[in-house]
C-alpha atoms as a PDB file:
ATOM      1  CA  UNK A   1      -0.273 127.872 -47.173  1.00  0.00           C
ATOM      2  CA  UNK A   2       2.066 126.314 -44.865  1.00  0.00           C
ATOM      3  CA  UNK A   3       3.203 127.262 -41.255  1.00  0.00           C
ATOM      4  CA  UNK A   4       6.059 125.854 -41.522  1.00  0.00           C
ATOM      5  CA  UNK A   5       9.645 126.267 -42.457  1.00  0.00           C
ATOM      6  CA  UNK A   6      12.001 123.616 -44.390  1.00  0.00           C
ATOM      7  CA  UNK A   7      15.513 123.831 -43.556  1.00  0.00           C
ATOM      8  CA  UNK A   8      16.400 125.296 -46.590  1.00  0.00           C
ATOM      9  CA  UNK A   9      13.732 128.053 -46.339  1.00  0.00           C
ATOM     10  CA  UNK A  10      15.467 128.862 -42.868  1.00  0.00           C
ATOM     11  CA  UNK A  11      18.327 129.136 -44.067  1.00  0.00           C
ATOM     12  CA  UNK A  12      17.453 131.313 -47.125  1.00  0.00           C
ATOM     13  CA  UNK A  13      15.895 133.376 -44.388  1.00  0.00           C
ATOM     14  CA  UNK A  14      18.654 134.082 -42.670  1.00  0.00           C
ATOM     15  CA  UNK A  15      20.392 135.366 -45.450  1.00  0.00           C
ATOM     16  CA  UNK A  16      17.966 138.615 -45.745  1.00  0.00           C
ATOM     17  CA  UNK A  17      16.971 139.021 -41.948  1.00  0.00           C
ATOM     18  CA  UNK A  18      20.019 140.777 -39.823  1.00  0.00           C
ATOM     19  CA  UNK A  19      19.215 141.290 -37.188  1.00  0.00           C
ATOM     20  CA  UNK A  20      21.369 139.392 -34.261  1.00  0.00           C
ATOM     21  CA  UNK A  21      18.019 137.934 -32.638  1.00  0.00           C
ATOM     22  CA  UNK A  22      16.507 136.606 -36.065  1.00  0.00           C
ATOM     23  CA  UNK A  23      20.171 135.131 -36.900  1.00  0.00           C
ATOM     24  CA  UNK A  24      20.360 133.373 -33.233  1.00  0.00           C
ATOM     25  CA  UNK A  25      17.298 132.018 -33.880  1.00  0.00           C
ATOM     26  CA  UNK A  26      17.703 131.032 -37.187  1.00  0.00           C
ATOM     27  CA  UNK A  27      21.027 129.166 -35.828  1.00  0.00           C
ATOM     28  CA  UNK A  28      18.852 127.592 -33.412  1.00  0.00           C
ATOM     29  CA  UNK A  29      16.384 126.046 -36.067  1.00  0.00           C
ATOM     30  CA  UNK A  30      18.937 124.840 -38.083  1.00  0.00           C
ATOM     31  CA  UNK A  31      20.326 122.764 -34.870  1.00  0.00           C
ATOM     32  CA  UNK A  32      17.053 121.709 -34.055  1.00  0.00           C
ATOM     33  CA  UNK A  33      16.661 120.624 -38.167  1.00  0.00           C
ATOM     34  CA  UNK A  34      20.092 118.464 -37.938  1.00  0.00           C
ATOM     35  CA  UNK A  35      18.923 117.132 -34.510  1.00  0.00           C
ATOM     36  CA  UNK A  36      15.734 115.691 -35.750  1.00  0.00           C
ATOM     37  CA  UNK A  37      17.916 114.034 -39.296  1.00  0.00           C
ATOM     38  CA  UNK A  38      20.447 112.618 -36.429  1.00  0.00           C
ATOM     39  CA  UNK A  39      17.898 111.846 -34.258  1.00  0.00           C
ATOM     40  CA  UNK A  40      15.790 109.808 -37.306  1.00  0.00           C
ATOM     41  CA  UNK A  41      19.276 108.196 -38.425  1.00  0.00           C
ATOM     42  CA  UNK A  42      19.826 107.176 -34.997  1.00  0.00           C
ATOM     43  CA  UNK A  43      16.060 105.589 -35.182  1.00  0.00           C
ATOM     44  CA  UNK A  44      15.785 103.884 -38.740  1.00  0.00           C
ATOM     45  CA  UNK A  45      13.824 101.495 -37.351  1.00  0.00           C
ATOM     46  CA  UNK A  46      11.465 102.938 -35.345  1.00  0.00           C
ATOM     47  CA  UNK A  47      11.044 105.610 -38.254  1.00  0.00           C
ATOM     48  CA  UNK A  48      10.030 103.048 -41.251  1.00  0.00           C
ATOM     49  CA  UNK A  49       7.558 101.743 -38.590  1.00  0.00           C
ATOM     50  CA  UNK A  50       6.465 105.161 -38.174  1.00  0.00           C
ATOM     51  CA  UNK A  51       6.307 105.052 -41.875  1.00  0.00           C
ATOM     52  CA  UNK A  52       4.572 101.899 -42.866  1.00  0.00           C
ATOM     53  CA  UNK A  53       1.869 103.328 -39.750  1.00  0.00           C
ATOM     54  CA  UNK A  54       1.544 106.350 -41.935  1.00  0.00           C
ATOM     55  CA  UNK A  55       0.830 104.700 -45.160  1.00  0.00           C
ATOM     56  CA  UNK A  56      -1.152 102.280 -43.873  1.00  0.00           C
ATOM     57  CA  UNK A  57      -3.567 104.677 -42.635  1.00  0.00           C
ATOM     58  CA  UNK A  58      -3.307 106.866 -45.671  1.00  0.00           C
ATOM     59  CA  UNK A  59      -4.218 103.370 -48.024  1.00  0.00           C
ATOM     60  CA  UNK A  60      -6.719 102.358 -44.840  1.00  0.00           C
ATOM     61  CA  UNK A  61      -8.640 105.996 -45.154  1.00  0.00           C
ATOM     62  CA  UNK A  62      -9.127 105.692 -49.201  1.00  0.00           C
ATOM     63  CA  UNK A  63     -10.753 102.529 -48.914  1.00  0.00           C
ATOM     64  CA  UNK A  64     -12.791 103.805 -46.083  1.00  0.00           C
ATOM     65  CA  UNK A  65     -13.811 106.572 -47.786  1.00  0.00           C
ATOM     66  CA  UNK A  66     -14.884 104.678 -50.996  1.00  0.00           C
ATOM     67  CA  UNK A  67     -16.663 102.583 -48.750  1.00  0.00           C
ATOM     68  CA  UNK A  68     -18.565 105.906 -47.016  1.00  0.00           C
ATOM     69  CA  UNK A  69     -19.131 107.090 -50.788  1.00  0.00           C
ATOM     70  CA  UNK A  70     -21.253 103.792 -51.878  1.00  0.00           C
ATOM     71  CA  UNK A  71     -23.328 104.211 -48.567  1.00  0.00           C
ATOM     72  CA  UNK A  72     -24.134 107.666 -49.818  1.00  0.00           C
ATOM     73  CA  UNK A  73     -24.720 107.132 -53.376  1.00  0.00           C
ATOM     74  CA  UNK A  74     -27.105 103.421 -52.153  1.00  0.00           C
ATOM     75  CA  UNK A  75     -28.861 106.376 -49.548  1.00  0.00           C
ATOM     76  CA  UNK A  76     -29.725 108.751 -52.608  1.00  0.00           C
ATOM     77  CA  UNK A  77     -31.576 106.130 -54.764  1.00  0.00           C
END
């Protein structure tokens, strides 16, 4: 399960907690939410690098792990 929020589920949220603390803080969340968008439109750049770090790690990992799987299968026989 996740432990996180997207801003649509905090915004759903809001619409059956109501108290006035859960509603600040749900306004708060949703700032922070359009923030971070502005904040990554504001960086395209450095966000695709952040990107292409991602998936090259994600691509580096698979072959890595193919490569740990053939050790193991060579150490069985």
């Amino acid at each position: 399960m996740p432990y996180v929020f997207t801003e649509q589920g905090v915004a759903m949220l809001s619409t059956v907690l109501n108290s006035e603390k859960a509603i600040q803080i749900n306004i708060k969340i949703i700032d922070t939410f359009v923030q971070m968008r502005q904040w990554a439109l504001d960086n395209k750049e450095l966000t695709k690098r952040v990107a292409d770090i991602e998936n090259y790690l994600i691509n580096y990992a698979k072959d890595n792990n193919k490569e740990i799987e053939k050790i193991y299968e060579a150490s069985l026989t």
